[in-house]
C-alpha atoms as a PDB file:
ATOM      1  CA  UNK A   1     -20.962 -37.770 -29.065  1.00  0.00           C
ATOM      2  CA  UNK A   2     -24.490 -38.846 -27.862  1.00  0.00           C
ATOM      3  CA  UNK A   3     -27.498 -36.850 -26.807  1.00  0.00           C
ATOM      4  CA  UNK A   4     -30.857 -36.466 -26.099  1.00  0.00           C
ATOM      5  CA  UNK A   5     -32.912 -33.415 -27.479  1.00  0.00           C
ATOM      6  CA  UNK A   6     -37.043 -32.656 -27.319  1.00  0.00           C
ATOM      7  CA  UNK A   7     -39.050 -29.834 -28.716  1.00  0.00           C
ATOM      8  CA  UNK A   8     -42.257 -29.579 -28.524  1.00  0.00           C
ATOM      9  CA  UNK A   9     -45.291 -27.994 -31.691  1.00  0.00           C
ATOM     10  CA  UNK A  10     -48.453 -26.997 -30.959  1.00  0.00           C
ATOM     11  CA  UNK A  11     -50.007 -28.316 -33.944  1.00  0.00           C
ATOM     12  CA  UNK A  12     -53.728 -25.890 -32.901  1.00  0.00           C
ATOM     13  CA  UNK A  13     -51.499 -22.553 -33.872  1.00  0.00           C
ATOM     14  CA  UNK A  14     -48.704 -24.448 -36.023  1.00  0.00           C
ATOM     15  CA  UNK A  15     -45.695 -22.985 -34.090  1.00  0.00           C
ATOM     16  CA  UNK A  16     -43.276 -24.599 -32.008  1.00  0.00           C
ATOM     17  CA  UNK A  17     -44.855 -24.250 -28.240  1.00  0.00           C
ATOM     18  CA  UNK A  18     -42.534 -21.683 -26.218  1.00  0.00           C
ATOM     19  CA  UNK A  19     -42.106 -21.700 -22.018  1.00  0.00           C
ATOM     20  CA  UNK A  20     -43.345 -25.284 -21.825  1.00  0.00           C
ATOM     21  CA  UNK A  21     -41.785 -26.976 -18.533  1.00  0.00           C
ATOM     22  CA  UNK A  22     -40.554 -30.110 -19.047  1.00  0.00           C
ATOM     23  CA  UNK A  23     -39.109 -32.524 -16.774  1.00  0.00           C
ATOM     24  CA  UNK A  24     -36.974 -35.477 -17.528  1.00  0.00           C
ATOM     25  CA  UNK A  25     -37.059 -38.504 -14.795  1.00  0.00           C
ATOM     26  CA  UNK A  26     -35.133 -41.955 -15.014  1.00  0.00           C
ATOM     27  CA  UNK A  27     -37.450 -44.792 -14.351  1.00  0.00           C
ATOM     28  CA  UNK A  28     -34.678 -47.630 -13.524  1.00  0.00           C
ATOM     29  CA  UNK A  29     -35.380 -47.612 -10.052  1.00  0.00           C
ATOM     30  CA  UNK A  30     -38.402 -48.033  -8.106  1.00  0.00           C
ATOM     31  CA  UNK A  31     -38.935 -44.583  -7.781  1.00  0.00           C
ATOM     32  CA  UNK A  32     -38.628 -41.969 -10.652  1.00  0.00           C
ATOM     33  CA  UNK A  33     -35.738 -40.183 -10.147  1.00  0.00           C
ATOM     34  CA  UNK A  34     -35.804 -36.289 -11.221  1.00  0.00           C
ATOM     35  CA  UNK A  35     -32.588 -35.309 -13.368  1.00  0.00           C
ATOM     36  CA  UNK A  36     -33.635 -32.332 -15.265  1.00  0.00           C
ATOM     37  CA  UNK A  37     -36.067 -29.540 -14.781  1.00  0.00           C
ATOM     38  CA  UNK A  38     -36.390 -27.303 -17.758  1.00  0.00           C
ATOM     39  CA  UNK A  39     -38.656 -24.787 -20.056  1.00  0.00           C
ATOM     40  CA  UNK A  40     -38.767 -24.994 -23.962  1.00  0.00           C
ATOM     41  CA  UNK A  41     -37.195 -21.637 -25.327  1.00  0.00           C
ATOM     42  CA  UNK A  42     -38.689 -19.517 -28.164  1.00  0.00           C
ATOM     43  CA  UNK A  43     -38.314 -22.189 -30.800  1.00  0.00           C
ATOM     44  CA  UNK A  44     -40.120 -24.902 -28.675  1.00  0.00           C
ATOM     45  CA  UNK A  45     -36.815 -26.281 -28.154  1.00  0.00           C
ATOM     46  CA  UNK A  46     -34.474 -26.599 -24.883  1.00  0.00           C
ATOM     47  CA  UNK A  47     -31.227 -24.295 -24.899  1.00  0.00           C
ATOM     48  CA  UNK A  48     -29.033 -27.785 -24.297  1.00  0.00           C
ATOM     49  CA  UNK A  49     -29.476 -31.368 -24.593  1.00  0.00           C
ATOM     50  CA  UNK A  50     -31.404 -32.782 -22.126  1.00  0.00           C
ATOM     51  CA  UNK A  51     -28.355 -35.488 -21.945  1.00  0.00           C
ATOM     52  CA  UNK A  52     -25.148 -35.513 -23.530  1.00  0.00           C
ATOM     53  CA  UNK A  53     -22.041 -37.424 -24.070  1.00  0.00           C
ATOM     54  CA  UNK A  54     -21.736 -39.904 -21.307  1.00  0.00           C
ATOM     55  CA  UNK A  55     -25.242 -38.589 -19.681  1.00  0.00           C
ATOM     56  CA  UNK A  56     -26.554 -40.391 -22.101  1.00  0.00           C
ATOM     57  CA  UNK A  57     -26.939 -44.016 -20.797  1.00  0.00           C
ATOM     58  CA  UNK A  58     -28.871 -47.068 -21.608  1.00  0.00           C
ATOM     59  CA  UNK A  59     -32.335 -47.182 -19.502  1.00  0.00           C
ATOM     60  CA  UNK A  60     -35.883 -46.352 -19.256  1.00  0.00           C
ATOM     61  CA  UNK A  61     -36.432 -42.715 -18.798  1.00  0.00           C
ATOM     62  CA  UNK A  62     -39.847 -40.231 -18.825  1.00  0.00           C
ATOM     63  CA  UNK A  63     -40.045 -36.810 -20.877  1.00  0.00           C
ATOM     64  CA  UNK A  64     -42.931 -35.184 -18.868  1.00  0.00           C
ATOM     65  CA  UNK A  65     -44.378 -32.059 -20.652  1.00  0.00           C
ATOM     66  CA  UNK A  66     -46.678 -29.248 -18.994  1.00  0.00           C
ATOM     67  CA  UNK A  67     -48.793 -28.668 -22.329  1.00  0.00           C
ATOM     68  CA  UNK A  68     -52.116 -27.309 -20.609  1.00  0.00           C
ATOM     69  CA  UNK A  69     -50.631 -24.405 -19.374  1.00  0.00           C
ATOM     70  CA  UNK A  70     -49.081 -23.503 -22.607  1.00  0.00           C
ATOM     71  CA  UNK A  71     -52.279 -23.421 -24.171  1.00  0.00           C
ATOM     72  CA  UNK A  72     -53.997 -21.489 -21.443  1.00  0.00           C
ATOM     73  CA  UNK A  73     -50.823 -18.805 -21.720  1.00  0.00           C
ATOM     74  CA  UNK A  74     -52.048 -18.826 -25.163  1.00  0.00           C
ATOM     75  CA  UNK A  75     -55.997 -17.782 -24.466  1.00  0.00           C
ATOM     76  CA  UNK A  76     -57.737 -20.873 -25.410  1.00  0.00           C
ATOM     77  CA  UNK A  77     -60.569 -22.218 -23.072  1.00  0.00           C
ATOM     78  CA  UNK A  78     -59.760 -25.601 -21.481  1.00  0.00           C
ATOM     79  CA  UNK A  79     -62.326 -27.344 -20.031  1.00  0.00           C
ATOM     80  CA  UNK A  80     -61.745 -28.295 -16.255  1.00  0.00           C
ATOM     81  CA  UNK A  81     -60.134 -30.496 -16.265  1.00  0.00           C
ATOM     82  CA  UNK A  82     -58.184 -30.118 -19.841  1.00  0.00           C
ATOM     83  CA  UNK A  83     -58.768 -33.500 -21.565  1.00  0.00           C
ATOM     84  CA  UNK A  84     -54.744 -32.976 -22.476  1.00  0.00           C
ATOM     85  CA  UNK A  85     -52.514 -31.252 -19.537  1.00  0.00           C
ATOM     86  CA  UNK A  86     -49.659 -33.092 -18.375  1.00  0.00           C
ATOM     87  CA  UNK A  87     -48.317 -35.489 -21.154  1.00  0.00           C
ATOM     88  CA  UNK A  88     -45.673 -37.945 -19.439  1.00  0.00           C
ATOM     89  CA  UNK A  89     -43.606 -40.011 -22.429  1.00  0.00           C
ATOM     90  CA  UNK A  90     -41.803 -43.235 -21.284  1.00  0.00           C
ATOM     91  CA  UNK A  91     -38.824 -44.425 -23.663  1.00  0.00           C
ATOM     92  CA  UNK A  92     -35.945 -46.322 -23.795  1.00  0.00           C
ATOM     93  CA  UNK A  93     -32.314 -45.644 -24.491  1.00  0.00           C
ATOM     94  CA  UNK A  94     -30.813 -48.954 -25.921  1.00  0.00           C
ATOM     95  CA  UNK A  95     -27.270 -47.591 -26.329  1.00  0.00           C
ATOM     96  CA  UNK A  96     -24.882 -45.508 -24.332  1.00  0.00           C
ATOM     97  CA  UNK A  97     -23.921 -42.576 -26.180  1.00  0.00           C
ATOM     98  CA  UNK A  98     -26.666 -42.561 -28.710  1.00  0.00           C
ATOM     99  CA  UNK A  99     -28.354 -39.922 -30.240  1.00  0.00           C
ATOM    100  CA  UNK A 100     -32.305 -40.050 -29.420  1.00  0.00           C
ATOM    101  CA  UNK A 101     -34.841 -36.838 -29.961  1.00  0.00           C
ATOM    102  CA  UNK A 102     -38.168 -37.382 -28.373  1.00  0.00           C
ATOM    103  CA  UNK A 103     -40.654 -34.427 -29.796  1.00  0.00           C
ATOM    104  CA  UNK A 104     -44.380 -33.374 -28.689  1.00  0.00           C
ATOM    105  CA  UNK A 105     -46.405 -32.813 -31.323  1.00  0.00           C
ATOM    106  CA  UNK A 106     -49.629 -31.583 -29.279  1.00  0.00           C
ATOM    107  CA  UNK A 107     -53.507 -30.000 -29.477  1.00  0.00           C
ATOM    108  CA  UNK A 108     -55.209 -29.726 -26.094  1.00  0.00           C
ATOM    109  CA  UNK A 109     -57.247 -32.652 -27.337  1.00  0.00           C
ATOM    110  CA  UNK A 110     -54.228 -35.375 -28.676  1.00  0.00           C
ATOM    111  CA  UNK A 111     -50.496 -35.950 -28.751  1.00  0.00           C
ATOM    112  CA  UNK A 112     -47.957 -38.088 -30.623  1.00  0.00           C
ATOM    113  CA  UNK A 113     -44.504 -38.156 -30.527  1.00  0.00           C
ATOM    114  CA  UNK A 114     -41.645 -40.102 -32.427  1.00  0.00           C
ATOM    115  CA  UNK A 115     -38.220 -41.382 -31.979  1.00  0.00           C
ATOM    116  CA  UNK A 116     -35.701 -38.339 -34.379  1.00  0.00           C
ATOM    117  CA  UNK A 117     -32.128 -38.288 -33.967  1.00  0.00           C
END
């Protein structure tokens, strides 16, 4: 059975980043549509799958992550505006039922993620 999964490390305190809202949006039509709203739980991980089983579909979806306010929760001075704040990933699915994990690895100053399973 298929799914997609995220977490999300704050690579400045090297810890997984907790209470970070998250939003997932498929991009197959001309507008984004919203499917999931969501917060990352202690672990820097959601409680579910963002998909699963036959959620999980082929198409071009967004992962958008609310990082700048996880590190001003945290104390740290952003400059206004943060150079990082909202991250949006866009990805592709290429199989129904596959399993795809699409982690933020952040800093208020860069980001990278990577396709996990």
């Amino acid at each position: 059975m298929g799914k997609l999964s995220t977490h999300v490390l704050d690579t400045v305190h090297g810890r997984p980043a907790p209470n970070v809202a998250i939003e997932l949006y498929s991009m197959d039509e001309a507008t984004p549509q919203l499917l999931l709203a969501t917060r990352t739980n202690a672990d820097g991980r959601t409680d579910a799958p963002l998909l699963k089983d036959s959620e999980v579909k082929r198409g071009r979806y967004r992962l958008v992550f609310h990082i700048g306010e996880h590190f001003r929760n945290t104390g740290m001075k952003l400059p206004d505006p943060a150079f990082v704040d909202v991250v949006p990933i866009d990805f592709g699915i290429a199989e129904d039922g596959g399993n795809y994990h699409v982690p933020l690895l952040c800093s208020p100053w860069t980001y990278s993620t990577y396709r996990g399973s």
